[in-house]
PDB file of N, CA and C in Angstrom:
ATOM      1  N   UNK A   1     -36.279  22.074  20.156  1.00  0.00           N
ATOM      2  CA  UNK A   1     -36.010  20.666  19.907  1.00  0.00           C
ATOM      3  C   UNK A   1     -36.396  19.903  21.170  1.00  0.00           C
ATOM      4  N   UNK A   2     -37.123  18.828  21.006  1.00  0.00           N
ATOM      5  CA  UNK A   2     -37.842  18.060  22.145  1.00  0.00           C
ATOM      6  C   UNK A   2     -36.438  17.225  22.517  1.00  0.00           C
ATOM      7  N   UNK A   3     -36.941  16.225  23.406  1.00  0.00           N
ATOM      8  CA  UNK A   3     -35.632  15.534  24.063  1.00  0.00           C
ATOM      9  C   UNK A   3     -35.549  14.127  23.033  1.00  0.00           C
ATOM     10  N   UNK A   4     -36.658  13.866  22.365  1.00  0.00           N
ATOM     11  CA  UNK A   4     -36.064  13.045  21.593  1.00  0.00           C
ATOM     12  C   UNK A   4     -35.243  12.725  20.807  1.00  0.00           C
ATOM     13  N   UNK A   5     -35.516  14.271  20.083  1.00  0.00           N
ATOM     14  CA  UNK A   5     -34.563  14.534  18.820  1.00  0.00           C
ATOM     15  C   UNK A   5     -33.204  14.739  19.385  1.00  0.00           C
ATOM     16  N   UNK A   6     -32.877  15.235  20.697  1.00  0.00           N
ATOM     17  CA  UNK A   6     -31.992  15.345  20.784  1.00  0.00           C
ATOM     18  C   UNK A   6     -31.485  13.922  21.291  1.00  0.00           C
ATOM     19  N   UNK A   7     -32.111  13.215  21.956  1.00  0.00           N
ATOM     20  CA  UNK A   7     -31.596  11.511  22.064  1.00  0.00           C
ATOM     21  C   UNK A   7     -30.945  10.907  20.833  1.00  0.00           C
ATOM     22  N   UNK A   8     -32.282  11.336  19.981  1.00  0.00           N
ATOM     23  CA  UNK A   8     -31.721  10.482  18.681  1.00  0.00           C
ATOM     24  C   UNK A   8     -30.139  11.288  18.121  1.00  0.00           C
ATOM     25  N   UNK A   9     -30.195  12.561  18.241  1.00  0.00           N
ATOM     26  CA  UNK A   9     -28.940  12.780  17.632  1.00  0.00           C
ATOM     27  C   UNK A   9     -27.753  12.851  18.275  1.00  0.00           C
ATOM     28  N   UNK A  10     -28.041  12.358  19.804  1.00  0.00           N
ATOM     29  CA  UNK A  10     -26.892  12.034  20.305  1.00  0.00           C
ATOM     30  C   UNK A  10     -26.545  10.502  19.702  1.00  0.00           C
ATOM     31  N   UNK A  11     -27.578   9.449  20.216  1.00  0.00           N
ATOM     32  CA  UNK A  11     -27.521   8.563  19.617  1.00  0.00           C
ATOM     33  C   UNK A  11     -26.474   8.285  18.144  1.00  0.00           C
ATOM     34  N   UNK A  12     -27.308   9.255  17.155  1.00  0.00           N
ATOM     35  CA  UNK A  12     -26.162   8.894  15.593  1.00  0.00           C
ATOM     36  C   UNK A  12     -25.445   9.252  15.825  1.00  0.00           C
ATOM     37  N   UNK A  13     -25.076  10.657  16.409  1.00  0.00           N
ATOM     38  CA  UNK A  13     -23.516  10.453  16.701  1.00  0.00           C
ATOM     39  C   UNK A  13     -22.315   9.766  17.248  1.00  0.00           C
ATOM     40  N   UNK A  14     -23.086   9.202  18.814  1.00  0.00           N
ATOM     41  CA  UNK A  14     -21.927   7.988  18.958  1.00  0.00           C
ATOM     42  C   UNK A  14     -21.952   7.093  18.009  1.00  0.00           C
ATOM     43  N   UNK A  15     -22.813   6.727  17.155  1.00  0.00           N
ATOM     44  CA  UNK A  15     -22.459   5.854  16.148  1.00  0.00           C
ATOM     45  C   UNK A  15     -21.696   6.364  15.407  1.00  0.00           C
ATOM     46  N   UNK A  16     -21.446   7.223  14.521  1.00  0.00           N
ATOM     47  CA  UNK A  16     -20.677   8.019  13.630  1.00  0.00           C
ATOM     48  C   UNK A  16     -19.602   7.604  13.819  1.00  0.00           C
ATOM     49  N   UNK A  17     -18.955   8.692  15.317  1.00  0.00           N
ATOM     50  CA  UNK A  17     -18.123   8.078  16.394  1.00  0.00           C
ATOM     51  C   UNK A  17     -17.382   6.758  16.036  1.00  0.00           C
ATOM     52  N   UNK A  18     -18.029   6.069  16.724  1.00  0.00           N
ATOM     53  CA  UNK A  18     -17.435   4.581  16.720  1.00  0.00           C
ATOM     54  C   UNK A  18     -17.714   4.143  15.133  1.00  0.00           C
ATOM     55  N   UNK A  19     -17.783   4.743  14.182  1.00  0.00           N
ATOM     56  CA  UNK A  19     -17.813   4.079  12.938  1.00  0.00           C
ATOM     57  C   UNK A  19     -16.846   4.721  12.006  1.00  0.00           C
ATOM     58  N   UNK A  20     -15.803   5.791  12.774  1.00  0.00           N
ATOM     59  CA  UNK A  20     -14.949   6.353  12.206  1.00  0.00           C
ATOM     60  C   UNK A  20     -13.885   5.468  12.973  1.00  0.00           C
ATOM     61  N   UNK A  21     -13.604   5.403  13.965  1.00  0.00           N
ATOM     62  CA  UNK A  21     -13.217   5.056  15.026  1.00  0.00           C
ATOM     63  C   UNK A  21     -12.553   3.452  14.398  1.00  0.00           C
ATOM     64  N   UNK A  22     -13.307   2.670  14.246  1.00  0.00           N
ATOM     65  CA  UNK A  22     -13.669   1.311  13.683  1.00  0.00           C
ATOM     66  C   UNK A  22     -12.616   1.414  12.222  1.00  0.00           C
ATOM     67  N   UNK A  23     -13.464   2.069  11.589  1.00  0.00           N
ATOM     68  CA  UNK A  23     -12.504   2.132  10.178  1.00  0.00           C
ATOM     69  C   UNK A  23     -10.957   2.885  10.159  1.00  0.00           C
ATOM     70  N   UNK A  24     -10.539   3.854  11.370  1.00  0.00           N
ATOM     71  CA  UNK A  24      -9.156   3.963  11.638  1.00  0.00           C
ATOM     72  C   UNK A  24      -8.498   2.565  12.119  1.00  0.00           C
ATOM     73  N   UNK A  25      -9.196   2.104  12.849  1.00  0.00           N
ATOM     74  CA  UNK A  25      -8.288   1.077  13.648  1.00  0.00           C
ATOM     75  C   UNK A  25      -8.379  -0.313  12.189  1.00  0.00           C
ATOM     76  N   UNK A  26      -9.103  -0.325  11.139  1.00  0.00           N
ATOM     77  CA  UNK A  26      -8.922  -1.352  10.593  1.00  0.00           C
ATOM     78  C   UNK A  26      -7.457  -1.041   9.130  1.00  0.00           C
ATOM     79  N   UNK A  27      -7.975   0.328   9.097  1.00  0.00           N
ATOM     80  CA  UNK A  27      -6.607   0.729   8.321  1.00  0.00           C
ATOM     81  C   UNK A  27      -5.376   1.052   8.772  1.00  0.00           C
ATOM     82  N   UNK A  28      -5.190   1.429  10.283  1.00  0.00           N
ATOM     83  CA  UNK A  28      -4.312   1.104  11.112  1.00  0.00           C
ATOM     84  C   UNK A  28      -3.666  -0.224  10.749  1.00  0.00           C
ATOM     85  N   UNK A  29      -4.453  -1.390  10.798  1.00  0.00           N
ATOM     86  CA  UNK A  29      -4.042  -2.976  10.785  1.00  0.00           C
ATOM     87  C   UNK A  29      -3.942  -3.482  10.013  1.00  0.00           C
ATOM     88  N   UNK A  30      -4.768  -2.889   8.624  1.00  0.00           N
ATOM     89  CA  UNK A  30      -4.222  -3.496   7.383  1.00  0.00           C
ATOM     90  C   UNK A  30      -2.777  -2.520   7.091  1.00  0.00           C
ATOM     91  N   UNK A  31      -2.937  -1.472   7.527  1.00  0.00           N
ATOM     92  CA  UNK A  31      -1.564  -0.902   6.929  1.00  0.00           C
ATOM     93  C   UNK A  31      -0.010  -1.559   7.504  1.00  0.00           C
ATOM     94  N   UNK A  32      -0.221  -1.559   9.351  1.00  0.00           N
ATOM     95  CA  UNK A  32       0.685  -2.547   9.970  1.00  0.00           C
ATOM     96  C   UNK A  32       1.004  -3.870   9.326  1.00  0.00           C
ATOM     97  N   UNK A  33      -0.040  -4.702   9.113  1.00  0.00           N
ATOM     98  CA  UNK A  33       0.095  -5.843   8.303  1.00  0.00           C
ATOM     99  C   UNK A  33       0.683  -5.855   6.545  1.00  0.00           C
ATOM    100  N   UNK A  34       0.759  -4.777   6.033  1.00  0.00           N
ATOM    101  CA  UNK A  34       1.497  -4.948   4.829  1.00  0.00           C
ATOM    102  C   UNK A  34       2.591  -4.406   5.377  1.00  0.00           C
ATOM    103  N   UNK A  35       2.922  -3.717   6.087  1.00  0.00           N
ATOM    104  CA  UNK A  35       4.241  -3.023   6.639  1.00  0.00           C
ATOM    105  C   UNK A  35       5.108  -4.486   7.053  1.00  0.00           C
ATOM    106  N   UNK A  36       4.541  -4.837   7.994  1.00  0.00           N
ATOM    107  CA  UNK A  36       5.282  -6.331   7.914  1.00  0.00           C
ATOM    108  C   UNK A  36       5.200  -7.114   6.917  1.00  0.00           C
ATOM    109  N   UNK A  37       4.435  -7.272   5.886  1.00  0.00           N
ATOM    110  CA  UNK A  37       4.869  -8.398   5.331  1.00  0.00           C
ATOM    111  C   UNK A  37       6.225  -7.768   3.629  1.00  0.00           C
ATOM    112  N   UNK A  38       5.690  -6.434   3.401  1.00  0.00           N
ATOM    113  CA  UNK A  38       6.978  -5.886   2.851  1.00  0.00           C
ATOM    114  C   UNK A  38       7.874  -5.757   3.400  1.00  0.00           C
ATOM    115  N   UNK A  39       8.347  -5.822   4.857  1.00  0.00           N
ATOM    116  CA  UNK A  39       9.652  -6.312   5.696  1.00  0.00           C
ATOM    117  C   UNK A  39       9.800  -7.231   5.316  1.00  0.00           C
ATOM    118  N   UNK A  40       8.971  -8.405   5.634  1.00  0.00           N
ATOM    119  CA  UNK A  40       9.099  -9.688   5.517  1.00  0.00           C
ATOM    120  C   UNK A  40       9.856 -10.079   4.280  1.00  0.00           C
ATOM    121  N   UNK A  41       8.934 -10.210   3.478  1.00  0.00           N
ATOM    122  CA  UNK A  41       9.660 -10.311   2.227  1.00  0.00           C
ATOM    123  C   UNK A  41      10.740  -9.835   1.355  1.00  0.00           C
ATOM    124  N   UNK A  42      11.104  -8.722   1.559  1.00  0.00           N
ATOM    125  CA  UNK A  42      12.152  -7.384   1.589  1.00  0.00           C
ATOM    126  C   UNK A  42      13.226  -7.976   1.991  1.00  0.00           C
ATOM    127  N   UNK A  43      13.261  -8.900   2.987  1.00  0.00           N
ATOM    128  CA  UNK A  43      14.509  -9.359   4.162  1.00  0.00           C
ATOM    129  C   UNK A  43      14.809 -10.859   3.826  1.00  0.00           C
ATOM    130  N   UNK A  44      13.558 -11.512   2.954  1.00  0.00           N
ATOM    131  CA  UNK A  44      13.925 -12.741   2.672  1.00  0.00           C
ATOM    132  C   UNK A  44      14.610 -12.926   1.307  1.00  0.00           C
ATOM    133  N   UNK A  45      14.139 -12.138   0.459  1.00  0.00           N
ATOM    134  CA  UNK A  45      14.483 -12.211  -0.925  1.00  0.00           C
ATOM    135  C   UNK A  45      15.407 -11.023  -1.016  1.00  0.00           C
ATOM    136  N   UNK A  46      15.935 -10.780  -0.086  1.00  0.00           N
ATOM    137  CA  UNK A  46      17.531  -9.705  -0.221  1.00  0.00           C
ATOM    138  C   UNK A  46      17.792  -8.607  -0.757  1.00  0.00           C
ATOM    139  N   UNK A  47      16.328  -8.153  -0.137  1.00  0.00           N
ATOM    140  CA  UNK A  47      16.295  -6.578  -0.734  1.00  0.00           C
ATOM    141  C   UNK A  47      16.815  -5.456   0.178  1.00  0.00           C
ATOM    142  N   UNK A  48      17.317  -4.038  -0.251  1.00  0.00           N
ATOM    143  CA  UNK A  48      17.728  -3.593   1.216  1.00  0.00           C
ATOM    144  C   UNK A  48      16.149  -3.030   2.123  1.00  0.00           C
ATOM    145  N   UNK A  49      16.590  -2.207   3.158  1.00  0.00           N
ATOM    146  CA  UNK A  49      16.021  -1.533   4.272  1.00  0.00           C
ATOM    147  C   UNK A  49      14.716  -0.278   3.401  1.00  0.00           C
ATOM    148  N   UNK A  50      16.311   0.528   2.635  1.00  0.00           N
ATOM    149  CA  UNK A  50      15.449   1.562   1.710  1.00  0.00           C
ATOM    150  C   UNK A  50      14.531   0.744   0.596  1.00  0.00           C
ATOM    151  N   UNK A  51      14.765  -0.121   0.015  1.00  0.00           N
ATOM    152  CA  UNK A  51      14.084  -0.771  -0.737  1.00  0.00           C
ATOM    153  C   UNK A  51      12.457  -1.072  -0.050  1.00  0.00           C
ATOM    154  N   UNK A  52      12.363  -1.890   0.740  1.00  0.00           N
ATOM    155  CA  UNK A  52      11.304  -1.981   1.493  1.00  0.00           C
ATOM    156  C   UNK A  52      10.393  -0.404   1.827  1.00  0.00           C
ATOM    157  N   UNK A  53      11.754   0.497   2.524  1.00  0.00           N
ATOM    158  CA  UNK A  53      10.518   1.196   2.754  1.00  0.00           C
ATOM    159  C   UNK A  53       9.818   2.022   1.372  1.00  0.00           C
ATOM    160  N   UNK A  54      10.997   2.194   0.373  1.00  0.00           N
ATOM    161  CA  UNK A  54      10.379   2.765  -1.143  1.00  0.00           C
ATOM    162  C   UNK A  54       9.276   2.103  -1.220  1.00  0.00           C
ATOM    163  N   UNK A  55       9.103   0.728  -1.023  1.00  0.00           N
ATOM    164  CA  UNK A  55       7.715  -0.394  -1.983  1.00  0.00           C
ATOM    165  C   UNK A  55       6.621  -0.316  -0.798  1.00  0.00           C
ATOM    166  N   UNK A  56       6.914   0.005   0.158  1.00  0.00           N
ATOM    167  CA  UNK A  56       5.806   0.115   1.412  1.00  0.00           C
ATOM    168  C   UNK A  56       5.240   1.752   1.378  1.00  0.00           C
ATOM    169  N   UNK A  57       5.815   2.785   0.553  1.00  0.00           N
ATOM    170  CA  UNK A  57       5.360   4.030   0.123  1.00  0.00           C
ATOM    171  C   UNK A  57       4.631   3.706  -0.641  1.00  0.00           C
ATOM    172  N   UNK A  58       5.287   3.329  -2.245  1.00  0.00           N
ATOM    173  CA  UNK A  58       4.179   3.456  -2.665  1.00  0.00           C
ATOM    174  C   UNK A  58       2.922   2.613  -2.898  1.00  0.00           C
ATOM    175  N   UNK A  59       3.089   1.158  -2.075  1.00  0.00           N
ATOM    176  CA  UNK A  59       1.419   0.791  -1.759  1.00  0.00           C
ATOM    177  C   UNK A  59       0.800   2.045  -1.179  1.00  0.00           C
ATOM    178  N   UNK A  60       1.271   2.437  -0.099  1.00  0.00           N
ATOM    179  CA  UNK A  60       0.181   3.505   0.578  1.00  0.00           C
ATOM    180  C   UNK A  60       0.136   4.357  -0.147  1.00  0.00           C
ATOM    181  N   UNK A  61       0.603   4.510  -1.264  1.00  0.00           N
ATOM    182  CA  UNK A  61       0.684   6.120  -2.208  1.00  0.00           C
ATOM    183  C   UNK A  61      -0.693   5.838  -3.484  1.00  0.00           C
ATOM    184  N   UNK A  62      -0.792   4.121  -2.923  1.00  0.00           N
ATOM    185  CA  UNK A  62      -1.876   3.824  -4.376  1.00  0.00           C
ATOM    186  C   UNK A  62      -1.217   4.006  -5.793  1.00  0.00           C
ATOM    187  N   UNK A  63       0.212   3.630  -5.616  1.00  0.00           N
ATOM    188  CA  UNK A  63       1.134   4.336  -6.676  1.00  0.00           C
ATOM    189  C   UNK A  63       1.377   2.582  -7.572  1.00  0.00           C
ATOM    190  N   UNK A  64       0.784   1.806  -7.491  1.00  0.00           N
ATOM    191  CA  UNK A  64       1.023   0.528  -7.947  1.00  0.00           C
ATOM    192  C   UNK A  64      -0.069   0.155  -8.780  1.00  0.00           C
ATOM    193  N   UNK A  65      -0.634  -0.662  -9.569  1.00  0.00           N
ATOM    194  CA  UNK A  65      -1.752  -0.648  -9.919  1.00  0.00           C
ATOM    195  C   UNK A  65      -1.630  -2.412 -10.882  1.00  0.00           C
ATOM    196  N   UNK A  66      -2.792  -3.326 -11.199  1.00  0.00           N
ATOM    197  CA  UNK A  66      -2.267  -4.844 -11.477  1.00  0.00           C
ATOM    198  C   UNK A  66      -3.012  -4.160 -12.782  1.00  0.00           C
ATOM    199  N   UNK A  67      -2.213  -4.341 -13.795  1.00  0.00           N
ATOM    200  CA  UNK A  67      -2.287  -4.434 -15.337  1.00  0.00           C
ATOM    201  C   UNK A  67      -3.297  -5.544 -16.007  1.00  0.00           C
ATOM    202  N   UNK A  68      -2.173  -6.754 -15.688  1.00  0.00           N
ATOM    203  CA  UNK A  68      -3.025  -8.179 -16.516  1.00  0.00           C
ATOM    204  C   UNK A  68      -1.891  -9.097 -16.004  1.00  0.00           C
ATOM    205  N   UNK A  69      -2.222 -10.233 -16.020  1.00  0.00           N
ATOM    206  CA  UNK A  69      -1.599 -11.077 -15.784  1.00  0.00           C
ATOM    207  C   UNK A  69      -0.519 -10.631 -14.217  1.00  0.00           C
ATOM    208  N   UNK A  70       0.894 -10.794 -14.610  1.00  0.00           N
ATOM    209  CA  UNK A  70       1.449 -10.495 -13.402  1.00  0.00           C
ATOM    210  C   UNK A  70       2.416  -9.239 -13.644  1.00  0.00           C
ATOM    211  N   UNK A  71       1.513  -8.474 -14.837  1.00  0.00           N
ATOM    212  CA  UNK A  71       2.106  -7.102 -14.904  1.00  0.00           C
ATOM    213  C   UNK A  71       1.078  -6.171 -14.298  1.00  0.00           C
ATOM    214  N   UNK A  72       2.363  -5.372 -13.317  1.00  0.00           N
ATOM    215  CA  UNK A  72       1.722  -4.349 -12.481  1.00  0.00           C
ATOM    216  C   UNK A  72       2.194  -2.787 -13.677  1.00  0.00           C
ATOM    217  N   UNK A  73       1.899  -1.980 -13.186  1.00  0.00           N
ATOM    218  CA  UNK A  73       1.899  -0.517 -13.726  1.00  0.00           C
ATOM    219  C   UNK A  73       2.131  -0.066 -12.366  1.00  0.00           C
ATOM    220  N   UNK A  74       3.525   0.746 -12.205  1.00  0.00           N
ATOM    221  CA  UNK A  74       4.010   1.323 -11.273  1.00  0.00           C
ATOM    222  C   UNK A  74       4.445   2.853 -11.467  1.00  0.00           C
ATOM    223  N   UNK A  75       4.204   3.736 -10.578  1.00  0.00           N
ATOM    224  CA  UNK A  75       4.490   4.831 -10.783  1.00  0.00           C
ATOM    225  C   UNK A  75       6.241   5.880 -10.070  1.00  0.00           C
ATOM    226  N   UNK A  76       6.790   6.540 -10.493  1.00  0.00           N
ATOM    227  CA  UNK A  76       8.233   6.991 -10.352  1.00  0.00           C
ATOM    228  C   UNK A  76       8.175   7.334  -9.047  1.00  0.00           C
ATOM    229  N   UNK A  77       9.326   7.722  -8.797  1.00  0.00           N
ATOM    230  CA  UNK A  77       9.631   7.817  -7.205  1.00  0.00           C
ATOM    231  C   UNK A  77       9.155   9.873  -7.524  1.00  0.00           C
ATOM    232  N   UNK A  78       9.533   9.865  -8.642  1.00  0.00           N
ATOM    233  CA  UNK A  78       8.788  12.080  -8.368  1.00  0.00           C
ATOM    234  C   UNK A  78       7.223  11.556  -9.040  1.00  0.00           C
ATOM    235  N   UNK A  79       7.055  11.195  -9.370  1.00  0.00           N
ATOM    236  CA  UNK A  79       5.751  10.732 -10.020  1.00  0.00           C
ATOM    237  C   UNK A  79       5.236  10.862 -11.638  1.00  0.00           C
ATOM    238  N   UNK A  80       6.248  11.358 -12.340  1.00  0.00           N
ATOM    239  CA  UNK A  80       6.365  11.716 -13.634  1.00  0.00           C
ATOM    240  C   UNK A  80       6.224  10.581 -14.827  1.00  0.00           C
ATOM    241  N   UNK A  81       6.679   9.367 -14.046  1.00  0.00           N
ATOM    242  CA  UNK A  81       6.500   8.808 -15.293  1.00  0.00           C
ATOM    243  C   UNK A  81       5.920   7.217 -14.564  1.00  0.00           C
ATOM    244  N   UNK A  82       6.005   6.389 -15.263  1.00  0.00           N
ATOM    245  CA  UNK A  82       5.514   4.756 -14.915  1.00  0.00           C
ATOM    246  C   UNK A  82       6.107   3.719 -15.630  1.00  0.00           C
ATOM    247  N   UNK A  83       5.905   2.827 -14.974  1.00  0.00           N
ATOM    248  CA  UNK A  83       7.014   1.734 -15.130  1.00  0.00           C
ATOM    249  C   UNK A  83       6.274   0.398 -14.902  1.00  0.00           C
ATOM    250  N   UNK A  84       6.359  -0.750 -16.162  1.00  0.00           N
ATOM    251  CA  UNK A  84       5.482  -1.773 -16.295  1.00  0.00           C
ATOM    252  C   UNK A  84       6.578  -2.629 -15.462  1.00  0.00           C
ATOM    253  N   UNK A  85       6.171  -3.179 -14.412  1.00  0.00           N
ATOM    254  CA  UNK A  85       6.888  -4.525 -13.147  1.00  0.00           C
ATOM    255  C   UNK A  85       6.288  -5.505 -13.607  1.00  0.00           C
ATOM    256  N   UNK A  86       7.290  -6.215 -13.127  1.00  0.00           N
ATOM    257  CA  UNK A  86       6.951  -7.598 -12.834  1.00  0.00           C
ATOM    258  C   UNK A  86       7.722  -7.845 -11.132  1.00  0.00           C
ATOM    259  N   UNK A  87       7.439  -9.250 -10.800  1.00  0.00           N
ATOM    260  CA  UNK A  87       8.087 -10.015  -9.569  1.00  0.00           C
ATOM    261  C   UNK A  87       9.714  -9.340  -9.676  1.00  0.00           C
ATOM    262  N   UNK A  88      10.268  -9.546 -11.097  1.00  0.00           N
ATOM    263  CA  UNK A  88      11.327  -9.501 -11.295  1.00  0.00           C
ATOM    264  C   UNK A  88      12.089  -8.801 -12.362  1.00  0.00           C
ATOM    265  N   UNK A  89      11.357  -8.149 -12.756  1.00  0.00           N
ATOM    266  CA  UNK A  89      11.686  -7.084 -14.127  1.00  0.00           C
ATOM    267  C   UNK A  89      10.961  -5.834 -13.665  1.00  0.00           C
ATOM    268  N   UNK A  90      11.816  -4.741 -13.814  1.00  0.00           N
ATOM    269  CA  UNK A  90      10.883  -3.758 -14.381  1.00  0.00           C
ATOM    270  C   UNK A  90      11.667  -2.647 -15.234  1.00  0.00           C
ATOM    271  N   UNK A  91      10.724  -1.812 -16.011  1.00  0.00           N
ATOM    272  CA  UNK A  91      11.055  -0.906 -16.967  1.00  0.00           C
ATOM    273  C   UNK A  91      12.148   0.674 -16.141  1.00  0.00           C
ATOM    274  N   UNK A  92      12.077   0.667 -14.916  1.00  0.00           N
ATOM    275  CA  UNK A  92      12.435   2.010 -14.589  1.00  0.00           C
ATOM    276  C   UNK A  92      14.151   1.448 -14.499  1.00  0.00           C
ATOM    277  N   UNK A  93      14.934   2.908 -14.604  1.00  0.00           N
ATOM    278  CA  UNK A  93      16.636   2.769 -14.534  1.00  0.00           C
ATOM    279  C   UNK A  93      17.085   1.327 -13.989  1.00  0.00           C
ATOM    280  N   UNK A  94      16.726   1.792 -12.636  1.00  0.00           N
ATOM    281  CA  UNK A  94      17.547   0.321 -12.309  1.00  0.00           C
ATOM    282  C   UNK A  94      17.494  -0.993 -12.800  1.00  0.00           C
ATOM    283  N   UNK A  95      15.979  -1.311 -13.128  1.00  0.00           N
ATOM    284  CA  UNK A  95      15.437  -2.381 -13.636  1.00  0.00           C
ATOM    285  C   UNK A  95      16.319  -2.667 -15.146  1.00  0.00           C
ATOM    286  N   UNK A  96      15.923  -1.543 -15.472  1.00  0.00           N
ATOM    287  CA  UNK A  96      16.782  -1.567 -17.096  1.00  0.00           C
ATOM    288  C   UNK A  96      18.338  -2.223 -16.853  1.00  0.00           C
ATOM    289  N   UNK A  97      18.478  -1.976 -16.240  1.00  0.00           N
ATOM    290  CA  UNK A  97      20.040  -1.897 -15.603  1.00  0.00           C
ATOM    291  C   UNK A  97      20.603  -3.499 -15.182  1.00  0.00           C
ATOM    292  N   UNK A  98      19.251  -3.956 -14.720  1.00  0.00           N
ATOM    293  CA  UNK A  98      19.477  -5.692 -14.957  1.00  0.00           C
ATOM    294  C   UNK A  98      19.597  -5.405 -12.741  1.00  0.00           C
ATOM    295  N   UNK A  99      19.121  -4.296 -12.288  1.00  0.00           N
ATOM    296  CA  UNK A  99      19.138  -4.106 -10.914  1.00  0.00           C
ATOM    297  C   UNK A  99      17.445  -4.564 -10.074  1.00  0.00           C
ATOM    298  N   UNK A 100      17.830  -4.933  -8.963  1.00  0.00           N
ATOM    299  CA  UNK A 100      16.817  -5.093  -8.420  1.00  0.00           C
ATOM    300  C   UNK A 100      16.157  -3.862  -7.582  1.00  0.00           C
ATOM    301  N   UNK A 101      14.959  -3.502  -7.801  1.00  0.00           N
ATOM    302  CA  UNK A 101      14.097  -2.151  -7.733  1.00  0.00           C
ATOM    303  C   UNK A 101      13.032  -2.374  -6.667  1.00  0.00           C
ATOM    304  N   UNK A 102      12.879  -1.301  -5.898  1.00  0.00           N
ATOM    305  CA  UNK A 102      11.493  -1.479  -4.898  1.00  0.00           C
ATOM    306  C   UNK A 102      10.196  -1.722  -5.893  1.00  0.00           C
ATOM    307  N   UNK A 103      10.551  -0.976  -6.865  1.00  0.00           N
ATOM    308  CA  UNK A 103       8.865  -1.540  -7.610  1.00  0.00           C
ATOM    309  C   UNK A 103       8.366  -2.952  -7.998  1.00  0.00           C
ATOM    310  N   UNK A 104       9.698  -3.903  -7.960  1.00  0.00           N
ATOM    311  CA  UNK A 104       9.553  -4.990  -8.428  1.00  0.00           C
ATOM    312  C   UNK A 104       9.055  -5.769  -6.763  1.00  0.00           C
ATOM    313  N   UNK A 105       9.507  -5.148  -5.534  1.00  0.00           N
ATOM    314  CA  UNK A 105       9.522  -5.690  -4.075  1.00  0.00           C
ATOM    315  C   UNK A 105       8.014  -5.254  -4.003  1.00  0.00           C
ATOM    316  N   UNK A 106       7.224  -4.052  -4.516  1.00  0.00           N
ATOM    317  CA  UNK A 106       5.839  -3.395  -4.107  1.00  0.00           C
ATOM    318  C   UNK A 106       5.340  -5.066  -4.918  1.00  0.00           C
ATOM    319  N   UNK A 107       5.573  -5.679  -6.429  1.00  0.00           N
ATOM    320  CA  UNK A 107       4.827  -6.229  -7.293  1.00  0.00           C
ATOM    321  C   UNK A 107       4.918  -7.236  -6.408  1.00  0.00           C
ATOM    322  N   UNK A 108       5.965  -7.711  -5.789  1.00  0.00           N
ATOM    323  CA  UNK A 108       5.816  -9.354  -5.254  1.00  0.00           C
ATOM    324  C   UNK A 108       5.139  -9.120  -4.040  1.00  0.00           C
ATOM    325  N   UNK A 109       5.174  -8.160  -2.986  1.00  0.00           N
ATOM    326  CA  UNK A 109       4.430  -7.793  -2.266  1.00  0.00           C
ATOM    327  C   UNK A 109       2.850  -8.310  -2.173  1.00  0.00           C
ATOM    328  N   UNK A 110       2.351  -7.262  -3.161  1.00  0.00           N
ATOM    329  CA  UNK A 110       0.908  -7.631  -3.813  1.00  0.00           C
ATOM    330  C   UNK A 110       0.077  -8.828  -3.831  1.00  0.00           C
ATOM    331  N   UNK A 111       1.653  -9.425  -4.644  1.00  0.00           N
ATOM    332  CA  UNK A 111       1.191 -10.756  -4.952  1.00  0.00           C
ATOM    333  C   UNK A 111       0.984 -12.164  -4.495  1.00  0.00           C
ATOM    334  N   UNK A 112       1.799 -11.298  -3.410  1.00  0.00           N
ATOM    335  CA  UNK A 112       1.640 -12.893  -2.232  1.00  0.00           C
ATOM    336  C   UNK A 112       0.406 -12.527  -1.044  1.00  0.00           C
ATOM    337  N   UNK A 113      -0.040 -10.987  -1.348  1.00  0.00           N
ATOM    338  CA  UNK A 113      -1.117 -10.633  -0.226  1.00  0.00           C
ATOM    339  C   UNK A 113      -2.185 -11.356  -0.659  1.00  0.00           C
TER     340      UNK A 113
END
C-alpha cells in the first residue's frame, strides 16, 4: 500500500470518527432535552417523580407511537400489551381507573415537543 492510500484511509477514518462522535453528542442532547422537558412538565401538571421517569423510559424505549389525531398507541410497562392515550385518558389500569398514568405524561410530552 503506497502512502496515499494510506493518507486517504487515515483521512476517512478521522472522519468516521468525528461523525460518530457528532451523532453521540446530538443524541446525548436531544435525549437531555426531553429528559428535562418530561421533568418539566411532570412537575407542572402534578405528576409524581416515578411518573416522569416511567414516560421518559418509554420515549427512549420508542414504546409510544402518534396514531391520528391526538391519539397516541402506547405500549405496557412488561410490554405485552398497548394502550390507546390521550393528554388525558388512557386505556391501561390506572387510566381505566379514572387515574393519572405516565403514558398519558409520555402523550403530552410529545405533544408539546
Amino acid at each position: 500500500m503506497n502512502a496515499t492510500a494510506r493518507n486517504l484511509i487515515a483521512r476517512t477514518a478521522r472522519r468516521i470518527r468525528t461523525a460518530v462522535q457528532v451523532t453521540r453528542a446530538t443524541l446525548t442532547a436531544a435525549l437531555t432535552s426531553v429528559a428535562a422537558l418530561v421533568r418539566n412538565i411532570a412537575k407542572t401538571a402534578g405528576y409524581t417523580t416515578a411518573q416522569a421517569n416511567s414516560a421518559l423510559e418509554l420515549i427512549e424505549d420508542n414504546g409510544i407511537h402518534h396514531l391520528r389525531n391526538q391519539v397516541w398507541l402506547t405500549v405496557s410497562t412488561d410490554g405485552t400489551r398497548t394502550h390507546r392515550t390521550t393528554t388525558n385518558r388512557c386505556t391501561c389500569e390506572a387510566g381505566i381507573k379514572g387515574k393519572r398514568c405516565y403514558h398519558s405524561l409520555a402523550a403530552l410530552t410529545l405533544e408539546a415537543a
